[in-house]
Protein backbone atom coordinates (compact mmCIF):
# COMPACT_ATOMS: atom_id res chain seq x y z
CA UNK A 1 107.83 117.86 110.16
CA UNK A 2 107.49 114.56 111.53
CA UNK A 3 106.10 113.01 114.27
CA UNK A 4 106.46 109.90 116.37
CA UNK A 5 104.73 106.99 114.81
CA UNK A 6 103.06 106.11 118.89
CA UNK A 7 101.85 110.07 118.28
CA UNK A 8 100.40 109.58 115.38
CA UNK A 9 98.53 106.32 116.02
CA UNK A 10 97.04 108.20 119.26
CA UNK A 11 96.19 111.12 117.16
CA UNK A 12 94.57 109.18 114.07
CA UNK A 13 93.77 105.89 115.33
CA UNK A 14 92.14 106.42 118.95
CA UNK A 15 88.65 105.71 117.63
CA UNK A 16 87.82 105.15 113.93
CA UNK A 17 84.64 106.40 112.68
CA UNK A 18 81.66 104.61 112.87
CA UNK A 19 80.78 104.04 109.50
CA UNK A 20 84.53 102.06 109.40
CA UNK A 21 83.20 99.98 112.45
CA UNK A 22 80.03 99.20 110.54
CA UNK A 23 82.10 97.85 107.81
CA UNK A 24 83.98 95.68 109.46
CA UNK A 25 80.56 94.18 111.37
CA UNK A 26 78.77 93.73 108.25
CA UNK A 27 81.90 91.78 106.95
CA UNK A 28 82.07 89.59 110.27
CA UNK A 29 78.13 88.58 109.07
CA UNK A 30 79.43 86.71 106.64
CA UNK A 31 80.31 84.29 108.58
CA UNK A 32 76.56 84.14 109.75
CA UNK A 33 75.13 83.39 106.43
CA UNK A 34 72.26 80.79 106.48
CA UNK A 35 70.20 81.43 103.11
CA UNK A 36 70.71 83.30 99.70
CA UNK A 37 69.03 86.74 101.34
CA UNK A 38 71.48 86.82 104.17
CA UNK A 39 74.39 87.05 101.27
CA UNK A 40 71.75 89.77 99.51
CA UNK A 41 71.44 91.73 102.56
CA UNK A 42 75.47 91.97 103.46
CA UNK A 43 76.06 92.35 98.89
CA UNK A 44 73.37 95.23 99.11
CA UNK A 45 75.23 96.64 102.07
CA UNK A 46 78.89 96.32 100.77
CA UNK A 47 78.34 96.35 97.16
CA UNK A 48 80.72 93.83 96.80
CA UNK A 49 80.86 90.28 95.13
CA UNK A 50 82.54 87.84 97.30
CA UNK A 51 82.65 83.58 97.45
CA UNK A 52 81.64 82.64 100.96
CA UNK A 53 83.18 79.61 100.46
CA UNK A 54 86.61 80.68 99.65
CA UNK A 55 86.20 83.17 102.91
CA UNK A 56 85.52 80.69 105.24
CA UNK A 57 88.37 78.18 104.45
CA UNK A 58 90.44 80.89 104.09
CA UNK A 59 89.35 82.35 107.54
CA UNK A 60 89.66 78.79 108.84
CA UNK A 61 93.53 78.89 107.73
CA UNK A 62 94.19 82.02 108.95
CA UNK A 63 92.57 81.46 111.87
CA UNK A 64 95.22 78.91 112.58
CA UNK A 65 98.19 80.75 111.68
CA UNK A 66 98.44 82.92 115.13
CA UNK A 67 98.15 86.31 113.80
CA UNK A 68 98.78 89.07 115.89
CA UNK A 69 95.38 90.99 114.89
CA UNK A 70 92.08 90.81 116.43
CA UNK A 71 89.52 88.50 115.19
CA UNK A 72 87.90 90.73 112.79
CA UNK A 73 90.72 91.67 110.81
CA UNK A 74 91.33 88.09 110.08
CA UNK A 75 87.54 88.33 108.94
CA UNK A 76 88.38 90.91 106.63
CA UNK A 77 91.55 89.61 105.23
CA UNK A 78 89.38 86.24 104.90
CA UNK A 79 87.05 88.21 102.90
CA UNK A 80 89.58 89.55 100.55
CA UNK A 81 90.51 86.25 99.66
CA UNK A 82 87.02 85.56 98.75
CA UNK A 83 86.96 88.64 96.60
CA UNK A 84 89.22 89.42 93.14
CA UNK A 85 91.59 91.99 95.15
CA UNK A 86 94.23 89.63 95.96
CA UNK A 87 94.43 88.95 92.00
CA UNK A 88 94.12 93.17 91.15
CA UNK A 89 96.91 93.70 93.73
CA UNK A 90 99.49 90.93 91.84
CA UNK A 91 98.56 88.18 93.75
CA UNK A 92 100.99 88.55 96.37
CA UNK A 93 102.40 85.96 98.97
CA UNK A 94 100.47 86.76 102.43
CA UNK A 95 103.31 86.80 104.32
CA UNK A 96 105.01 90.12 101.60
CA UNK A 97 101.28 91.20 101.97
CA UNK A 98 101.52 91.76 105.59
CA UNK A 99 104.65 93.45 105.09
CA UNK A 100 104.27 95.63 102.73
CA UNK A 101 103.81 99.65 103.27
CA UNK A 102 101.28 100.23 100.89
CA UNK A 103 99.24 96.65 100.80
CA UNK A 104 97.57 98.16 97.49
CA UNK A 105 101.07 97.86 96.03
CA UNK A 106 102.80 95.25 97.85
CA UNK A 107 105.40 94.98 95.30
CA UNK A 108 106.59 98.88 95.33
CA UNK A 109 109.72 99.62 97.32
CA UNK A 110 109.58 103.32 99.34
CA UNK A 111 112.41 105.03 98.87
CA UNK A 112 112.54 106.03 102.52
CA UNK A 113 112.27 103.81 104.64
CA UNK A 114 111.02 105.54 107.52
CA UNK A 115 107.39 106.45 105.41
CA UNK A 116 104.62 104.12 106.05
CA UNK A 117 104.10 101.00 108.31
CA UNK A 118 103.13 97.83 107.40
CA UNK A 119 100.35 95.60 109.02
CA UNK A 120 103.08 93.80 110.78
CA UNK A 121 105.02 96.89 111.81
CA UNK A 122 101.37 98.69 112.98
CA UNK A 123 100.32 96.06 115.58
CA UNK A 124 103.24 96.51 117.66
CA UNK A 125 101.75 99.55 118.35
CA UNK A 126 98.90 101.25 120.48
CA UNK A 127 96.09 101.59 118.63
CA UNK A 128 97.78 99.87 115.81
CA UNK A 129 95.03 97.56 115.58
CA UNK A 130 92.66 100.52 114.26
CA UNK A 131 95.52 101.79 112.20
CA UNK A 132 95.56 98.13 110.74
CA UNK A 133 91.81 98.20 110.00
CA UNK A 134 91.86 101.72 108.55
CA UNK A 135 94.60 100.59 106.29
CA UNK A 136 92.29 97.32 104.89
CA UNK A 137 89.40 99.60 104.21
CA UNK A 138 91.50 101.47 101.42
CA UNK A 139 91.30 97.95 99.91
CA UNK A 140 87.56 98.34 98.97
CA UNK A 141 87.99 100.95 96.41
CA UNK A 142 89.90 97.51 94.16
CA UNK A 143 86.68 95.47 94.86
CA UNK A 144 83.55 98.18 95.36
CA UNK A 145 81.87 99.25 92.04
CA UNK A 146 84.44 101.75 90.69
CA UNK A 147 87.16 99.42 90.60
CA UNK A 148 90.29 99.94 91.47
């Protein structure tokens, strides 16, 4: 059975937990980093190496591109860039990135083209914004400890 995709966002994507929030505000720290333990305290938080360089001039590109998603998604997808996931994932264009249905597999082609949404498609939506950051958080699994 299926059900409208504005249905669905209200039903999954109203309010994400918590926990998913705290991600995404320890990630927007990085951009606070001053000293060696401020990186410590967000790695011992995220597990997670990243290259705070390569975030912020990546965040400082995106940041100019006029992306339809709130501020702290652009953190995040910064911080991807500053991690190995883009490289995991096939190293994809950004722009097939955003538009792909499963951004773990941006390459893959569903057979139906009615499953899934992409980042794009999702922030045309309300509440697509959450859906959005729900759908980065699966990306942590190709960077945390257990790999991919």
């Amino acid at each position: 059975m299926y059900i409208s995709i504005i249905d669905y966002f209200k039903e999954y994507y109203r309010e994400l937990p918590k926990e998913s929030m705290t991600i995404f505000e320890t990630i927007s720290k990085i951009y606070e980093i001053k000293n060696v333990d401020d990186y410590k305290n967000i790695y011992d938080f995220l597990w997670i190496d990243f290259n705070y360089h390569r975030v912020l001039i990546k965040y400082d590109e995106l940041a100019k591109m006029t992306l339809p998603f709130d501020d702290d998604i652009i953190k995040f997808i910064a911080f991807l860039y500053g991690t190995s996931y883009f490289i995991r994932i096939g190293y994809p264009d950004l722009d097939v990135w955003l538009n792909a249905k499963d951004i773990n597999h941006p390459f893959e082609k569903n057979i139906d083209i009615n499953e899934g949404f992409s980042l794009i498609e999702a922030v045309k939506y309300e509440y697509g914004q959450n859906a959005v950051r729900a759908m980065l958080l699966s990306t942590l699994k190709w960077i945390g400890p257990q790999g991919g």
